[in-house]
Every structure is written in structure tokens, then in C-alpha cells.
Protein backbone atom coordinates (compact mmCIF):
# COMPACT_ATOMS: atom_id res chain seq x y z
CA UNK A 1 109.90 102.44 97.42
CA UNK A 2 108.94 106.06 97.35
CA UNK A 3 105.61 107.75 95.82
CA UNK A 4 106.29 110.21 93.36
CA UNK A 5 104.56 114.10 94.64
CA UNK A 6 104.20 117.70 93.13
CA UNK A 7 103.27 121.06 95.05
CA UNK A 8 101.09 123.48 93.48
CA UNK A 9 102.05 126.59 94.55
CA UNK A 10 105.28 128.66 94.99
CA UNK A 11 104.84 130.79 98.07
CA UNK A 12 105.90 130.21 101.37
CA UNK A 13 104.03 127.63 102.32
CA UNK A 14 104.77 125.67 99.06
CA UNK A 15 108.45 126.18 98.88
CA UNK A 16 108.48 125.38 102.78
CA UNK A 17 106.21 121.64 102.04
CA UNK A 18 108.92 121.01 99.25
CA UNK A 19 111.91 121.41 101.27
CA UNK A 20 110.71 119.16 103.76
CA UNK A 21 110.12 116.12 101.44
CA UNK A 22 113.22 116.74 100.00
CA UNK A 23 114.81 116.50 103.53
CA UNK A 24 112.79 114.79 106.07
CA UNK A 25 110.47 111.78 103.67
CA UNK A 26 111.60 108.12 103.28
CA UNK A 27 108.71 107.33 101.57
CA UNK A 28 107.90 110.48 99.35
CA UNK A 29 110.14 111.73 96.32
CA UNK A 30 109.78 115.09 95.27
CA UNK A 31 108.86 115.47 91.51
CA UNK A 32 107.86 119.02 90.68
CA UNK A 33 106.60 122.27 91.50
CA UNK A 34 103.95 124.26 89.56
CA UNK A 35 103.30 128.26 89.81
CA UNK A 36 102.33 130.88 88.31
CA UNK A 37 104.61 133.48 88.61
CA UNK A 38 107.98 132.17 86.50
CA UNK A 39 110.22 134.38 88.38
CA UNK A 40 109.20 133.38 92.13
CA UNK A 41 111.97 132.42 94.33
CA UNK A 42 109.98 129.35 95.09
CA UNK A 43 110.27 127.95 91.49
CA UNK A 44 114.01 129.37 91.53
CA UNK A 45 114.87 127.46 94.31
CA UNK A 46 112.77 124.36 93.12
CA UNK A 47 115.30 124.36 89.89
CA UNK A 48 118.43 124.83 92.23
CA UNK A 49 116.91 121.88 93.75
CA UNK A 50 116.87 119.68 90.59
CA UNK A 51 113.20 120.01 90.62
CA UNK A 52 111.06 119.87 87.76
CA UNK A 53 109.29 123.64 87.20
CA UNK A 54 106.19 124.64 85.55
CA UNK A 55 104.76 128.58 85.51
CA UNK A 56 101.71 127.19 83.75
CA UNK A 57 99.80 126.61 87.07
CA UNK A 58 98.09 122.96 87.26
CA UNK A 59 97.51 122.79 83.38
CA UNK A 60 101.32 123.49 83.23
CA UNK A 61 102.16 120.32 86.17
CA UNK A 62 99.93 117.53 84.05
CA UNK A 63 101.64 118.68 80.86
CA UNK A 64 105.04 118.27 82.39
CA UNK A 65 106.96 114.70 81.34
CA UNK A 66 107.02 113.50 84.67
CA UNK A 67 103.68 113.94 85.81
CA UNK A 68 103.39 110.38 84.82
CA UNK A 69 105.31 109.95 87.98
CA UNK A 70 103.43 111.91 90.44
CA UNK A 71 101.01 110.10 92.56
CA UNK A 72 99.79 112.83 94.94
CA UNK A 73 99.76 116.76 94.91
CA UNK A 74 99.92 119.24 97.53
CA UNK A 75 98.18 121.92 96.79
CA UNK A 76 99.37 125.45 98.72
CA UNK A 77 97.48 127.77 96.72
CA UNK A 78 93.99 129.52 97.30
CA UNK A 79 90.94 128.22 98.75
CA UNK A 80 89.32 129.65 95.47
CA UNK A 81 92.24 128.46 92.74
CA UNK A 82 91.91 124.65 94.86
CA UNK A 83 88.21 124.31 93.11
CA UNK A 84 90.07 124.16 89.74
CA UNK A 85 92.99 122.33 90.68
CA UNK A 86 91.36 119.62 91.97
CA UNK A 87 89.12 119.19 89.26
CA UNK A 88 91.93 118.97 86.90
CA UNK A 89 93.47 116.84 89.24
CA UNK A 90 90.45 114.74 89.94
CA UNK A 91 89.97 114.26 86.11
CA UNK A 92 93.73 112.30 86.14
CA UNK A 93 93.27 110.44 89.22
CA UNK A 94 95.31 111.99 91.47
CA UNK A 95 95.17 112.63 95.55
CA UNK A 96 95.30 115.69 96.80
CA UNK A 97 96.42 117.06 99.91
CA UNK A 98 94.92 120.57 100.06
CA UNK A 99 96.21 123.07 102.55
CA UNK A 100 93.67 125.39 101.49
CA UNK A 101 90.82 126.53 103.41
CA UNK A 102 88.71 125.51 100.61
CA UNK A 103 87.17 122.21 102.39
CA UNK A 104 86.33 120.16 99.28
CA UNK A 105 87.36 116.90 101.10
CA UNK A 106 86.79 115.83 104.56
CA UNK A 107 88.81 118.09 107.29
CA UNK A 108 91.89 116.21 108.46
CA UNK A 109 93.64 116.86 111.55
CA UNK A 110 96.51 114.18 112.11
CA UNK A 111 96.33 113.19 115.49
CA UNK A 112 92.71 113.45 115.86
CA UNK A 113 90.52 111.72 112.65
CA UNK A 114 93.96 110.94 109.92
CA UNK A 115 92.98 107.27 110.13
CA UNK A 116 89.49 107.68 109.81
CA UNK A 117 90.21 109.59 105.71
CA UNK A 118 93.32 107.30 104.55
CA UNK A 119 91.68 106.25 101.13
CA UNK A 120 90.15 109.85 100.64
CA UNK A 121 90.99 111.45 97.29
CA UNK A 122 91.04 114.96 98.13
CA UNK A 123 91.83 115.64 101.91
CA UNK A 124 91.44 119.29 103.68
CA UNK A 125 94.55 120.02 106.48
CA UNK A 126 91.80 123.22 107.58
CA UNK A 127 93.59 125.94 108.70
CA UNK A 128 97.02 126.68 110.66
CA UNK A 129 94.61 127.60 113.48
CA UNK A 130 92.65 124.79 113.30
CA UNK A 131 96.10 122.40 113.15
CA UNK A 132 96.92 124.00 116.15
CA UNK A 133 93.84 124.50 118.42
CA UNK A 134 91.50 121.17 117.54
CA UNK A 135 93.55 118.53 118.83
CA UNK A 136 92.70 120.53 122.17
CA UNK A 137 89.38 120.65 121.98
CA UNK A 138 89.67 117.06 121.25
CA UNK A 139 91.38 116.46 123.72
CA UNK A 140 88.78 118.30 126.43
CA UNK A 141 86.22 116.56 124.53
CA UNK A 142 87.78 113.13 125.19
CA UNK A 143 87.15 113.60 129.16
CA UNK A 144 84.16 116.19 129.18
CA UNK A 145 81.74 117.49 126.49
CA UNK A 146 82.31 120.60 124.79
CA UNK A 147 79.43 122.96 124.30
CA UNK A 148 81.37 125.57 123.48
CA UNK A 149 84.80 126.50 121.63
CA UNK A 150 86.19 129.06 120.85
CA UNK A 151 90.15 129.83 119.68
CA UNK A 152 92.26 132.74 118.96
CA UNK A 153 95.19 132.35 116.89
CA UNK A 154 97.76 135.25 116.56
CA UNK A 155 100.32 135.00 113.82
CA UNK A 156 103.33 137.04 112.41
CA UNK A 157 102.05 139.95 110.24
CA UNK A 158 105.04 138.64 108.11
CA UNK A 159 104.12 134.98 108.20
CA UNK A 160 101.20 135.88 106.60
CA UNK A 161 101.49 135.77 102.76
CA UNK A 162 98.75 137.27 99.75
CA UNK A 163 96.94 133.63 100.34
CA UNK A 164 96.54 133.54 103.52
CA UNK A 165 95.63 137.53 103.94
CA UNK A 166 92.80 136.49 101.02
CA UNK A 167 91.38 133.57 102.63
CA UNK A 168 90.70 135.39 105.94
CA UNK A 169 87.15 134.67 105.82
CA UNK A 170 87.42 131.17 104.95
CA UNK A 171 89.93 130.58 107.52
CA UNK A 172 87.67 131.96 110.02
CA UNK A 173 84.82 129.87 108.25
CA UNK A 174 86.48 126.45 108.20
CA UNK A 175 88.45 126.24 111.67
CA UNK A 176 85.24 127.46 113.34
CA UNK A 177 83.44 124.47 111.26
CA UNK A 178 86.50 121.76 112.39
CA UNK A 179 86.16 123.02 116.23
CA UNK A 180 83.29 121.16 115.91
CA UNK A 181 83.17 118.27 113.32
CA UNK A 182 86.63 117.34 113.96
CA UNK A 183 87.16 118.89 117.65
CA UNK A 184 83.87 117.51 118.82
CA UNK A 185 82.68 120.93 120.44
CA UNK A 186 78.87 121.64 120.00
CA UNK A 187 79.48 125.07 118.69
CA UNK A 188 82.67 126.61 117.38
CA UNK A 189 84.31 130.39 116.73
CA UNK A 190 87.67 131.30 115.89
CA UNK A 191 89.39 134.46 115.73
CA UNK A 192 92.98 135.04 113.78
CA UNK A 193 95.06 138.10 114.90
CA UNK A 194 97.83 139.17 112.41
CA UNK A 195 100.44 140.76 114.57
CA UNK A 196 102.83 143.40 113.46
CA UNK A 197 104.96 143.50 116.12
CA UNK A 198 108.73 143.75 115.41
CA UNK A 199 110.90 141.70 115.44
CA UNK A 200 107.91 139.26 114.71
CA UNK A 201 106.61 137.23 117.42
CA UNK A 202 105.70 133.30 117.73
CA UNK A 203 102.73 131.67 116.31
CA UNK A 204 100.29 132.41 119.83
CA UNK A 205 96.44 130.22 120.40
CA UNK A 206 94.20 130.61 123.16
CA UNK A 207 91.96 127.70 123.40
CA UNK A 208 88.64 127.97 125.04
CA UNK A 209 86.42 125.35 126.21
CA UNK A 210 82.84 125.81 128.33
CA UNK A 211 81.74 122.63 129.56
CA UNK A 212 78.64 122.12 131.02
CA UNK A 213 80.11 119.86 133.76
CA UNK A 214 80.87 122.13 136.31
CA UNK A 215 82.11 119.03 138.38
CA UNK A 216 84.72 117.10 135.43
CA UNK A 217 87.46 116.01 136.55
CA UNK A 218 90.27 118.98 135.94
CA UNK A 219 93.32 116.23 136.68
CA UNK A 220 91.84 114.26 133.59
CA UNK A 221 91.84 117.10 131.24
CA UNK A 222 95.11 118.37 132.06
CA UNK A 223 96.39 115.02 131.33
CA UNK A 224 94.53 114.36 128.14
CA UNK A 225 95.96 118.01 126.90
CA UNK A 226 99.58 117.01 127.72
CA UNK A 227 99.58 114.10 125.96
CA UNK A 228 97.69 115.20 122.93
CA UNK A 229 100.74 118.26 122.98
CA UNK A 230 103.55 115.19 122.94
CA UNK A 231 101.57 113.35 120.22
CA UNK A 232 101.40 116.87 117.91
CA UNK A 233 104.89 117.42 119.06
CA UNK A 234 106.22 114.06 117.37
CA UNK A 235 105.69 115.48 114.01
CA UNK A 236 105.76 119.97 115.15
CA UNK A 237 108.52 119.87 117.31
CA UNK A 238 108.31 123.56 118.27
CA UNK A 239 104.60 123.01 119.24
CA UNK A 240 103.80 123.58 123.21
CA UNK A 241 102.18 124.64 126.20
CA UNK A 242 102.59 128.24 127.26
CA UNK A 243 101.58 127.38 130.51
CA UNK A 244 99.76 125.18 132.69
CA UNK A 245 95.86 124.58 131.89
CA UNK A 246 93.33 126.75 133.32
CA UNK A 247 90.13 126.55 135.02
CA UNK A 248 87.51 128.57 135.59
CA UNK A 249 84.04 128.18 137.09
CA UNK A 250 81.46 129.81 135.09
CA UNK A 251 77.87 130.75 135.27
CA UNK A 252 76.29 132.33 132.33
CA UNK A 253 74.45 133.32 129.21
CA UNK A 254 76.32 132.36 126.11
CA UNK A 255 75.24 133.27 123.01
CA UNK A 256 76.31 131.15 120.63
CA UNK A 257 74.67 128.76 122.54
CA UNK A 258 71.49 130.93 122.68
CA UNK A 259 71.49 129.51 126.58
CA UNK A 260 72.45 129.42 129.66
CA UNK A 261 75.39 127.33 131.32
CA UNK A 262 76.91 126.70 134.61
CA UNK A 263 80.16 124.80 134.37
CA UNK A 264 83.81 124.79 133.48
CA UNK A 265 86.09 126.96 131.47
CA UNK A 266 89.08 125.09 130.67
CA UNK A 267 91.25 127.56 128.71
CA UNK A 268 95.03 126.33 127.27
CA UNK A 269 97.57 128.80 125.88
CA UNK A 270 99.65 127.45 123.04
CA UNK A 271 103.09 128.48 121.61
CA UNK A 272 104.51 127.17 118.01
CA UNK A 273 107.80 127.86 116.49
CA UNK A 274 108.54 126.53 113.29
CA UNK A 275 111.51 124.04 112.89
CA UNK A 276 113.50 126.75 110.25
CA UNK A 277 113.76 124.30 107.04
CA UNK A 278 112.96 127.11 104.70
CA UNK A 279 110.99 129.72 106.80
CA UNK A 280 111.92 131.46 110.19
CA UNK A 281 111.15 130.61 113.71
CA UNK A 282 108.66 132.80 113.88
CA UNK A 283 106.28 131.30 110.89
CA UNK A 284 105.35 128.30 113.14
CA UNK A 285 101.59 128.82 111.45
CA UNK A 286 102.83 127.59 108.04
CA UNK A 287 105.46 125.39 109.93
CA UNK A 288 102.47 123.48 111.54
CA UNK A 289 100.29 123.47 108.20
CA UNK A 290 103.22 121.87 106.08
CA UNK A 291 104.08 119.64 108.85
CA UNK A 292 100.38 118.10 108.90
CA UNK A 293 99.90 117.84 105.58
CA UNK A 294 103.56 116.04 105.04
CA UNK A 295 102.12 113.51 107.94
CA UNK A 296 99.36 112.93 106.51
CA UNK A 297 100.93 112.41 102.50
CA UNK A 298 103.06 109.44 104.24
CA UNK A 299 100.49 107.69 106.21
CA UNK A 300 98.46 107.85 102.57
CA UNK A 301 101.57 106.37 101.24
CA UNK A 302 101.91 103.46 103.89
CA UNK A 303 98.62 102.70 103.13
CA UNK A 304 98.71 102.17 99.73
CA UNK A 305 102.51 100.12 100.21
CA UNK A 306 99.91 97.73 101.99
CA UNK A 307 97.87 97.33 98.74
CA UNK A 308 94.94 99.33 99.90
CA UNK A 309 94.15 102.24 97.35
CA UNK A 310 93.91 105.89 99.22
């Protein structure tokens, strides 16, 4: 049996999350699409779709006649239009997935900490940088502590949409936050790079990791780092290593830290193509985001087949 779900939001990122229940979920049925723009192509395409529409925005999805069906929402709008949404939402007793940087639920990044938020109401996916780059800092951290990380994602200047080019602050703000509650570093940065580069260029992250064990074992974390990039690869297929892992000795004053350390760099240098159900290879940042946040809408679903509310 399938669980009824809406998306809030008709932009890329929306139209993109729709397309890929409609194609790729056994145990999700698409229900309807709200907006706020009547004539966006995402809502156009929604209808072509046999999708129920709504311009009206969240008011507009729980006045629709089959809201009664919907069980969970995406939400692919704004960090700041998510604080509404979910309280409407909230208010009717719905999950939400939000794929905002807003961070009104706990940050969830599948292969990481997705078990650990199941019955959650509202759940955060972070950041398309932070979907990318934690599970790597996780996966340092599983070998050798992390004192310090820091990533640098570098997107498409056309990838990036009005919400995402509005939210630069909070995505900043909230992947540097899930480096460390979700990654496990002690202190986290991150860095986004819009590139304008034509034709547009691949969804790029640098991962850095200082480690105050100058003397961890560098077989181990190259290991761990491979196979956390097969286990995001089972649901981001276009998700992989640029390269071998790197390692650096290093002896210095870091800042963020406000001391000094003598240990190991381990920096990792990430490539991710999306898988081209709506948007081009090139968006793999909103390819990675919608493929998260589908992931973790059907392991919410399996849980509550099993009679355990989400």
C-alpha cells in the first residue's frame, strides 16, 4: 500500500522531487503540488501529470479535496516560507520533509543519523552541500576524530534557482552546523561557490578534515570514505570520488579552533551528476537534495507499514 504525499513548491527542486515519486516510489503516491505562481511550468507539468494543483501556497494544498489523502509533504520552498508551512502543516498532523535550510526539525542525512529521526514530524535534509560533504566527515570521524571541517561546495550558476540564491546565508549557516552535529567534527565551516562557467559544470566538494592524530591510520580512512561513497551512491548514483583521498601532515595554528594542532589533513574531492529525471546533468546539487529527501519519505513510510507512527 502506498502513502499518499504533496510538494510545496514549484521550482526546480519541487518539480524535480515530484517526478521522481511519480517514477522511482513503490511505496509513495503522488497527490498534489502547491505554488504560488499559477503559471509555473512546475504546476503545468504537475497537471500534464494528472496531478492535483493549487496556486494558493499551503493554505491552497489543505483546502484541496484530496488533502485528506496526503500523509506527508515535501516542502521545496524557502527556509523563511518553511516557518509557516509547517505550522499550518503541524496544525493538521502532517510530516514534513523540509529541504529547506530552515532547520526546524532535527538535521537528517540518510546514511549517517536517518534511523536515529524515523518518527520525527518535521525532518531537515540541510543543505545540498551538507548531503554531499557530511557523510565524509562521518566517515573520517568513524576512524579518527575530527577537530576540524571544513567543505567547499561549487555548483552550477544555473542550478541555482531564486531559493537557493536567497538562502545563501542559511545554507552556509546550517551545513556548517551539520559538519558537526551530524558529521561529528568539533568545529565546522562551509563555503558554496556558484559557478558561471559555460556550458555549466558538475556539482564539485572539497572536503577537509584536520585531525589531531597525526599517526591514524590513513588505510582505515580511505576505506571508511569508499564505502560511505557506495552507500550514498545506492540512492545518488552520479555521486563519486574525484580522486583518491589525500593526506597531509600538518602543524599549525587554526583559528577556528583558537589553537594549535599537529596532525593529519585528510582532504577528499567529490563529483555529483544528477541522474536527468527532470533537471540536467549538471544540477547534481538539487539531484542529491531530492534524492535524500525521497530516501528518507520511504524509510518514514516503512516505518509506519510496521505500525510504528513517524
Amino acid at each position: 500500500m502506498s502513502v499518499g504525499v504533496a510538494v510545496i513548491g514549484s521550482g526546480n527542486i519541487g518539480t524535480d522531487l515530484m517526478i521522481k515519486v511519480l517514477r522511482l516510489s513503490e511505496s509513495l503516491r503522488m497527490v498534489a503540488m502547491a505554488g504560488i505562481d499559477p503559471d509555473s511550468d512546475g504546476l503545468a507539468r504537475a497537471r500534464q501529470l494528472g496531478v492535483a494543483t493549487t496556486a494558493g501556497g499551503v493554505e491552497g494544498l489543505v483546502a484541496l479535496p484530496g488533502f485528506a489523502d496526503v500523509e506527508l509533504v515535501f516542502d521545496a520552498t524557502s527556509a523563511g516560507a518553511h516557518r509557516q508551512n509547517d505550522a499550518v502543516l503541524r496544525a493538521h498532523g502532517r510530516t514534513v520533509v523540509d529541504l529547506t535550510p530552515a532547520a526546524i526539525g532535527p538535521y537528517v542525512v540518510p546514511p549517517v543519523n536517518l534511523d536515529e529521526h524515523l518518527r520525527e514530524s518535521n525532518v531537515n535534509m540541510v543543505t545540498c552541500g551538507g548531503q554531499a560533504t557530511v557523510p565524509i566527515v562521518h566517515a573520517v570521524g568513524r576512524v579518527t576524530p575530527v577537530a576540524y571541517g571544513e567543505i567547499v561546495a561549487s555548483i552550477a550558476s544555473r542550478s541555482a534557482g531564486p531559493g537557493t540564491r536567497a538562502n545563501i546565508d542559511e545554507f552556509t549557516e546550517t551545513t556548517a552546523r551539520a559538519i558537526e552535529v551530524v558529521g561529528g567534527a568539533e568545529r565546522g565551516k562551509a563555503i558554496i561557490v556558484l559557478n558561471p562557467a559555460e556550458p555549466p559544470l558538475l556539482m564539485r566538494d572539497t572536503v577537509y578534515c584536520l585531525c589531531p592524530d597525526a599517526a591514524a591510520d590513513r588505510s582505515a580512512i580511505a576505506a571508511s570514505v569508499a564505502d560511505m561513497v557506495a552507500t550514498v551512491q545506492e540512492y545518488v548514483p552520479g555521486y563519486r570520488l574525484k580522486q583518491d583521498v589525500q593526506f597531509d601532515r600538518v602543524d599549525t595554528y587554526v583559528p577556528a579552533l583558537r589553537r594549535h594542532l599537529d596532525g593529519l589533513q585528510v582532504s577528499v574531492f567529490l563529483e555529483v551528476s544528477g541522474a536527468g529525471h527532470h533537471l540536467p546533468a549538471y544540477a547534481g546539487n538539487l539531484d542529491i537534495m531530492t534524492s535524500a529527501a525521497l530516501r528518507t519519505a520511504e524509510r518514514m513510510v516503512a516505518l509506519r507499514a510496521k505500525g510504528v507512527p513517524a
